[in-house]
Structure formats: C-alpha cells, structure tokens
C-alpha atoms as a PDB file:
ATOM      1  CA  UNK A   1     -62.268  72.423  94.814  1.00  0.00           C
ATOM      2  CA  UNK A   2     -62.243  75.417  92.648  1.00  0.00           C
ATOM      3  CA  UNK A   3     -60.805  74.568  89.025  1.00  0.00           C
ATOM      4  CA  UNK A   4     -57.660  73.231  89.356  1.00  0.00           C
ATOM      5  CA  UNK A   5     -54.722  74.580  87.444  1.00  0.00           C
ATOM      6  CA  UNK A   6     -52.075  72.219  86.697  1.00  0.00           C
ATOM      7  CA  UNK A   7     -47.988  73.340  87.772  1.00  0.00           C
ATOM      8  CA  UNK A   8     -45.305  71.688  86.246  1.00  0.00           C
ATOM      9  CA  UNK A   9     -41.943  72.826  87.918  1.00  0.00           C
ATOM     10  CA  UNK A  10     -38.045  72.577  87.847  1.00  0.00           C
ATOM     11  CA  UNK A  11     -36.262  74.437  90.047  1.00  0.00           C
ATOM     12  CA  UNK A  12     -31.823  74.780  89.867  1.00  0.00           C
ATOM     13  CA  UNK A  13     -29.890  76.861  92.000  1.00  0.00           C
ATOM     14  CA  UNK A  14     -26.582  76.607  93.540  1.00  0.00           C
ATOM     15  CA  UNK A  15     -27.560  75.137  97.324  1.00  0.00           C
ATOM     16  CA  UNK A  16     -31.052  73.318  96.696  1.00  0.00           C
ATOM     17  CA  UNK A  17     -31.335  72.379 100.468  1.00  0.00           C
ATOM     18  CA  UNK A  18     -33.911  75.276 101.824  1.00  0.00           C
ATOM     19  CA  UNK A  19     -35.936  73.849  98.561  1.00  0.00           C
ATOM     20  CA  UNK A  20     -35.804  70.471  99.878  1.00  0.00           C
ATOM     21  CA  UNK A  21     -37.031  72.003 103.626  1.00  0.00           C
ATOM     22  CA  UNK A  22     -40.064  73.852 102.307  1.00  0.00           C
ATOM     23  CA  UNK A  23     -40.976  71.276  99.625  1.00  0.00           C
ATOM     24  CA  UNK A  24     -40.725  68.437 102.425  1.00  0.00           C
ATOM     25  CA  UNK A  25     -42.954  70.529 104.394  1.00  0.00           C
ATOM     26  CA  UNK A  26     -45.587  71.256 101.567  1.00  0.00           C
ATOM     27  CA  UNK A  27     -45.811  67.232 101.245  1.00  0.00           C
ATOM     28  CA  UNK A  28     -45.945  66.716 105.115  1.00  0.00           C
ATOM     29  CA  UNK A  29     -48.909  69.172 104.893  1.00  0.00           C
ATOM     30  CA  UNK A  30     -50.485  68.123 101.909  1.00  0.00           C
ATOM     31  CA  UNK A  31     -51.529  64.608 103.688  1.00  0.00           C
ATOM     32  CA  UNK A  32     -54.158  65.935 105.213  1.00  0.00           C
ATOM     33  CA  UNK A  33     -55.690  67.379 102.190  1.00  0.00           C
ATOM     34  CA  UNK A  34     -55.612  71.154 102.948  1.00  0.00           C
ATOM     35  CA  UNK A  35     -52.587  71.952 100.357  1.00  0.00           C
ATOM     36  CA  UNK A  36     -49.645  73.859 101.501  1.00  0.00           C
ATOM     37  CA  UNK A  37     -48.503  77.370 101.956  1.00  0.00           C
ATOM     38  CA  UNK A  38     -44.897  78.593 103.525  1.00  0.00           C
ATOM     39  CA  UNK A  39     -45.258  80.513 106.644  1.00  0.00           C
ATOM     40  CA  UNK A  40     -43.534  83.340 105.125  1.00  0.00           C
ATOM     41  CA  UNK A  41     -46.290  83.268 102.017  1.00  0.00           C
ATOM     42  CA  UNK A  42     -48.839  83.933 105.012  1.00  0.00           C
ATOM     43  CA  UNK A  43     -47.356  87.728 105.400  1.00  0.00           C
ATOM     44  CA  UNK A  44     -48.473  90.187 103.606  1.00  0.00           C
ATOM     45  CA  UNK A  45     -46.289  89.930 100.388  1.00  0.00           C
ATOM     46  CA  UNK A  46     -48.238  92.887  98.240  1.00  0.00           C
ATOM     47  CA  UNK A  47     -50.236  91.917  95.429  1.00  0.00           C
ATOM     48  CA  UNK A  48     -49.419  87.859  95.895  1.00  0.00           C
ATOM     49  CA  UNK A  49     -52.845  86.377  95.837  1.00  0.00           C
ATOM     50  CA  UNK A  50     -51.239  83.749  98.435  1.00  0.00           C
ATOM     51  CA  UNK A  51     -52.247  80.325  96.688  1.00  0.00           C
ATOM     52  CA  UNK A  52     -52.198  76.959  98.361  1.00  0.00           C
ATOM     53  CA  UNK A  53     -50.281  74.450  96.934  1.00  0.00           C
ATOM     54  CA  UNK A  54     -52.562  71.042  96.543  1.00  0.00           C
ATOM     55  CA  UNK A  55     -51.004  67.507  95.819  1.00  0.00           C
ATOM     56  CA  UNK A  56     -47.393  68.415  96.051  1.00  0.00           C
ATOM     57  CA  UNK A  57     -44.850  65.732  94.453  1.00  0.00           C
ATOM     58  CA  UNK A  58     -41.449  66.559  93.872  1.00  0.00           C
ATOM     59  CA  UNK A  59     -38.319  64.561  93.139  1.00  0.00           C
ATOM     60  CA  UNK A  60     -34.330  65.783  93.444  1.00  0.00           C
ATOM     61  CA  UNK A  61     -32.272  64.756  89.812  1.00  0.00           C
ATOM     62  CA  UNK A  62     -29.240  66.370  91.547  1.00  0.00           C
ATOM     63  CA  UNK A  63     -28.863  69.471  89.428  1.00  0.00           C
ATOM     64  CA  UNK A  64     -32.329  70.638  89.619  1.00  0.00           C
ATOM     65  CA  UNK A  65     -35.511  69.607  91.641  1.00  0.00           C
ATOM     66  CA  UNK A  66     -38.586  69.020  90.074  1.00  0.00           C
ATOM     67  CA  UNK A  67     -42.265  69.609  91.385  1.00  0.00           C
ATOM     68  CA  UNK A  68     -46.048  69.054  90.146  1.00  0.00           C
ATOM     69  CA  UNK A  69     -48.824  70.567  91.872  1.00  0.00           C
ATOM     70  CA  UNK A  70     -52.072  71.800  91.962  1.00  0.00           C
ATOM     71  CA  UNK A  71     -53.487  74.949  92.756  1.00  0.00           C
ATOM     72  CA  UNK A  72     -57.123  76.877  92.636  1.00  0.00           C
ATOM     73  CA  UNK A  73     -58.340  79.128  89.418  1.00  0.00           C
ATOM     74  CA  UNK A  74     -54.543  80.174  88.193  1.00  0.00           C
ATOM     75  CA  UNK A  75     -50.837  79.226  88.819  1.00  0.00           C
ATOM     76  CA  UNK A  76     -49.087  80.513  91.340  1.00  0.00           C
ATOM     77  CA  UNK A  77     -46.628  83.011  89.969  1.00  0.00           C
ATOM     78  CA  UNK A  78     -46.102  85.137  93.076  1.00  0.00           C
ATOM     79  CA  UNK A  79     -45.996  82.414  95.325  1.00  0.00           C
ATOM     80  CA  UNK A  80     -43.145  80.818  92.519  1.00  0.00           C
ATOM     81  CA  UNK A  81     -40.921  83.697  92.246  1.00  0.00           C
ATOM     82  CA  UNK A  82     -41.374  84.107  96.495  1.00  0.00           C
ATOM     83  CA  UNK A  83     -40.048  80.975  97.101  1.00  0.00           C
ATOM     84  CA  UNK A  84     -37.193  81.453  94.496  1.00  0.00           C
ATOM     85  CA  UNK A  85     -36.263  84.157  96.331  1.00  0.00           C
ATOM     86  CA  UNK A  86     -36.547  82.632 100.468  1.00  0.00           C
ATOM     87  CA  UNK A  87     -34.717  79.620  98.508  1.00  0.00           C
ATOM     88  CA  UNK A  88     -32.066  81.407  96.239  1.00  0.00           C
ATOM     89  CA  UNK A  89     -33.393  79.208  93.329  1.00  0.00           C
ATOM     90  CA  UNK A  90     -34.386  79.935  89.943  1.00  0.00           C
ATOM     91  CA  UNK A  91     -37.511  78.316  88.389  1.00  0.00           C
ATOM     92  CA  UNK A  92     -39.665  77.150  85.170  1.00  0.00           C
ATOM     93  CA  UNK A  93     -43.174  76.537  85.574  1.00  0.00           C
ATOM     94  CA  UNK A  94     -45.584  74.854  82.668  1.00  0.00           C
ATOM     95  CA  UNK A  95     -49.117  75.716  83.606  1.00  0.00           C
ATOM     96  CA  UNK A  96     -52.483  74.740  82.361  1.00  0.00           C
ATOM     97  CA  UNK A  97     -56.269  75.734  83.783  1.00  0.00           C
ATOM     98  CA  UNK A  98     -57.883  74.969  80.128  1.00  0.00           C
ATOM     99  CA  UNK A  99     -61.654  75.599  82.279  1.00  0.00           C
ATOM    100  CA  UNK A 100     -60.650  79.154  82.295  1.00  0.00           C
ATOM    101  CA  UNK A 101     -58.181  79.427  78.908  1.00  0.00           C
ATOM    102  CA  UNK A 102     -55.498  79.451  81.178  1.00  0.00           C
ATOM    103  CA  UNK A 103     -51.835  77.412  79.606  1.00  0.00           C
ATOM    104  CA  UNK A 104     -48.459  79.164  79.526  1.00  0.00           C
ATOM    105  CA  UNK A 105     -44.952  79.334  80.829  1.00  0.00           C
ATOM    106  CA  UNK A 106     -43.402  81.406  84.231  1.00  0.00           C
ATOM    107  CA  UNK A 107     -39.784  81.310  84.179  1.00  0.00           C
ATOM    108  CA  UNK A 108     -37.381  83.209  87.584  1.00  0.00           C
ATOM    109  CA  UNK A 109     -33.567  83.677  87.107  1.00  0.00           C
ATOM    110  CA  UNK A 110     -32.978  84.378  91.018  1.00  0.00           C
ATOM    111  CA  UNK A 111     -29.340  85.666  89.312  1.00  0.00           C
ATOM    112  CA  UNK A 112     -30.771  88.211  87.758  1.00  0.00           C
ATOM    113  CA  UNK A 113     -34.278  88.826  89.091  1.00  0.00           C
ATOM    114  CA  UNK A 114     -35.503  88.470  85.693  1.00  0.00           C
ATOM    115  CA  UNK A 115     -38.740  86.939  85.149  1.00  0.00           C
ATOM    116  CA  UNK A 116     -41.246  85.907  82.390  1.00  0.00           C
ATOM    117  CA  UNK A 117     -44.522  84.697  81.880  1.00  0.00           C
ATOM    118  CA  UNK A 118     -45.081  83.622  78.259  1.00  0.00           C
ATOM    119  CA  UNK A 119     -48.774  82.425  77.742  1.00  0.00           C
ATOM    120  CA  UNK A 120     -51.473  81.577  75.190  1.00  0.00           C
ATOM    121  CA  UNK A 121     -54.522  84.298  74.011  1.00  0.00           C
ATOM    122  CA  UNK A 122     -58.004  82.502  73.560  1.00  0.00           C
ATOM    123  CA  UNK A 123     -57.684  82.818  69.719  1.00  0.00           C
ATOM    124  CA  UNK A 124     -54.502  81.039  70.015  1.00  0.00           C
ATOM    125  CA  UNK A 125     -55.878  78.322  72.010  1.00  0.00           C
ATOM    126  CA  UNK A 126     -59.052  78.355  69.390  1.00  0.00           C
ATOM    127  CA  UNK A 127     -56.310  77.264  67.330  1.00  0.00           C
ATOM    128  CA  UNK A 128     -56.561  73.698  68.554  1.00  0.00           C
ATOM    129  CA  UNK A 129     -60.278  71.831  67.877  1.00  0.00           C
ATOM    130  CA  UNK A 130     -61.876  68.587  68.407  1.00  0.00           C
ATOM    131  CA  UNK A 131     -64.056  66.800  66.069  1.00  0.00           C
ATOM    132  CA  UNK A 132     -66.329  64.874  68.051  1.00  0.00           C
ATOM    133  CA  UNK A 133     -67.954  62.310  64.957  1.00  0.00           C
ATOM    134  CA  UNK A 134     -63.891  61.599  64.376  1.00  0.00           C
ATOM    135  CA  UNK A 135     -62.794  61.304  68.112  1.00  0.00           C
ATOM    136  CA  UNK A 136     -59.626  64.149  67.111  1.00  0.00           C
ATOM    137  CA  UNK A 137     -57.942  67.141  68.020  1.00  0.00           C
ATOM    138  CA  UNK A 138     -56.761  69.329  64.985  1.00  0.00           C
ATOM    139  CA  UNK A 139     -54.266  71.946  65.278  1.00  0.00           C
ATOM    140  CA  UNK A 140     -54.995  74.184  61.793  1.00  0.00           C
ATOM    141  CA  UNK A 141     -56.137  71.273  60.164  1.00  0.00           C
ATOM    142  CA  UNK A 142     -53.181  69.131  60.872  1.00  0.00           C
ATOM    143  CA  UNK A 143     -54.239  66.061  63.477  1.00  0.00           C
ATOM    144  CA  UNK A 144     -53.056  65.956  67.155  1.00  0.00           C
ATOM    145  CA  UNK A 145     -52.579  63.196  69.747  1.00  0.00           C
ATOM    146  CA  UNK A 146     -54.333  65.267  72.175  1.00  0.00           C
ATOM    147  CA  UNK A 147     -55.194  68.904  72.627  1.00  0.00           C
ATOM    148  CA  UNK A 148     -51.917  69.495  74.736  1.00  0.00           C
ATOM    149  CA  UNK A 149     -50.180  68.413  72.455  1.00  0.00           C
ATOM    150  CA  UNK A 150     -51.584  71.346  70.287  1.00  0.00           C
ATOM    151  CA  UNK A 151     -51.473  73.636  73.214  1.00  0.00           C
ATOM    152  CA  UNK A 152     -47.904  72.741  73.856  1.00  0.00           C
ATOM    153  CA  UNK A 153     -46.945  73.215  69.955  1.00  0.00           C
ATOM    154  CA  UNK A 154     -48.451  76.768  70.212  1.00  0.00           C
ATOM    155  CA  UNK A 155     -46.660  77.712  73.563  1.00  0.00           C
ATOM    156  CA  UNK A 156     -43.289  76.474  71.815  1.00  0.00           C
ATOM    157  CA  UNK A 157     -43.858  78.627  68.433  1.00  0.00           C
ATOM    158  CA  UNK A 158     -44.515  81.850  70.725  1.00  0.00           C
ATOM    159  CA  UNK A 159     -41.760  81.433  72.729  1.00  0.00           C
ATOM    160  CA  UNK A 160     -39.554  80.887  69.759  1.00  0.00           C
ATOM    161  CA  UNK A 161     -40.670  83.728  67.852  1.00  0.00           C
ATOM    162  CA  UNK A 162     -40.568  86.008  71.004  1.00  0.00           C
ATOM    163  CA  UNK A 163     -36.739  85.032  71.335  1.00  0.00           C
ATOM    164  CA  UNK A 164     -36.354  85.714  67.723  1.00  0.00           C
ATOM    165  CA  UNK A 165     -37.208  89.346  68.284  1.00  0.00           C
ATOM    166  CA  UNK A 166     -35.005  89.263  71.176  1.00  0.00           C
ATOM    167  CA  UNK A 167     -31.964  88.600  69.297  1.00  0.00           C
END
C-alpha cells in the first residue's frame, strides 16, 4: 500500500443511524482487505479524489460516533465532508501522513456548511527533532515523549492562535 495516512474521527449529529449504516458497511467491506468506499462516493462528486477507506473501526459513545482509519497518500477530506452531508452529521478529523509532511485537523459543521482544515507547514513540523545518540524528540529544545506529541503541541498552538484572531 501507498503511504498510509492515519484518520482519527468523531462524528455528532442529531440522528446518527445512516452513520451507523455506511460505517457498518465500510467494516463489512474492509474484511476482505480492499478498504471501503460508499456507493454514492463512486459518482462523480467534482474534484473528490474518491479515497478508500482501509481498516475501518468505529465505536458509538451515544452522543457522537467515533472512527479510525486508514487511507492512501492524504486524508480524505472530500470523502469526510460527503458523508457528513449523505449522513446529516458534522465531523472532526486528526490526520497524520508524516512520510509526506502531512498532520493537521478537518473539521464539518453540517449546520452550517462550514468547514476547516487547520494543518502544519514543513518548517513547523522541522520544529520537532530527534537526537539519535540520546534516543529523544525535542520540540525547540524542550524534550518530548514522542514526536506526536510535538506535532500535536504545534497543531494545538495554531489552532489557538488562529481562534485568537477570530475573536
């Protein structure tokens, strides 16, 4: 497989239940190793690069559904806010393809049709280093757990400042 980009998701909306039908279908699917795309995904949509959606988990809290998967090169933002839209759902998605510099944040408000997609520039991800002789990640000289950490750190700080300027 291409290099895989890692989704984090949580999806809320008033009537999660077409979620639950297309997610149950994307892990039906998904068993046989050929990842997942909607039948309606497989029409032409515009510009929607029409990514498959690899090992598909999800689990319902009630309030809001959440979902990991994989998919090839890039997340899939089209194929995110198109199923917020078939499912009347709003959505967050965490994303990470570190092969390619790729780490950032897609957020839908189905409510509004407002959408975001917040991510980090290569010198902000040069930010974050490793020392190999020590075995750690630094994040400007201050020491890390782990490079996501760092990542995750920088991600938060943007999106903070970004609302800031909102305001």
């Amino acid at each position: 497989m291409a290099n895989h980009c890692y989704n984090w998701v949580s999806f809320s909306g008033k009537n999660l239940e077409p979620l639950k039908k297309l997610l149950n279908e994307a892990v039906e699917e998904n068993e046989g190793g050929y990842g997942w795309m909607a039948d309606s995904f497989k029409q032409p949509l515009g510009q929607m690069g029409t990514r498959y959606l690899f090992d598909v988990e999800f689990s319902d809290h009630g309030e809001h559904i959440t979902m990991t998967c994989n998919t090839k090169w890039a997340p899939p933002i089209c194929e995110l806010k198109h199923l917020c839209e078939i499912a009347e759902v709003g959505c967050e998605c965490t994303y990470d393809e570190l092969g390619n510099g790729i780490y950032g944040k897609y957020e839908y408000n189905f409510d509004t049709k407002v959408e975001s997609d917040i991510f980090l520039t290569d010198d902000e991800i040069n930010r974050v280093s490793y020392n190999k002789e020590e075995g750690m990640y630094y994040l400007d000289g201050e020491v890390l757990e782990s490079d996501g950490e760092g990542y995750q750190l920088i991600l938060e700080e943007k999106i903070d400042k970004l609302n800031l300027e909102e305001a």
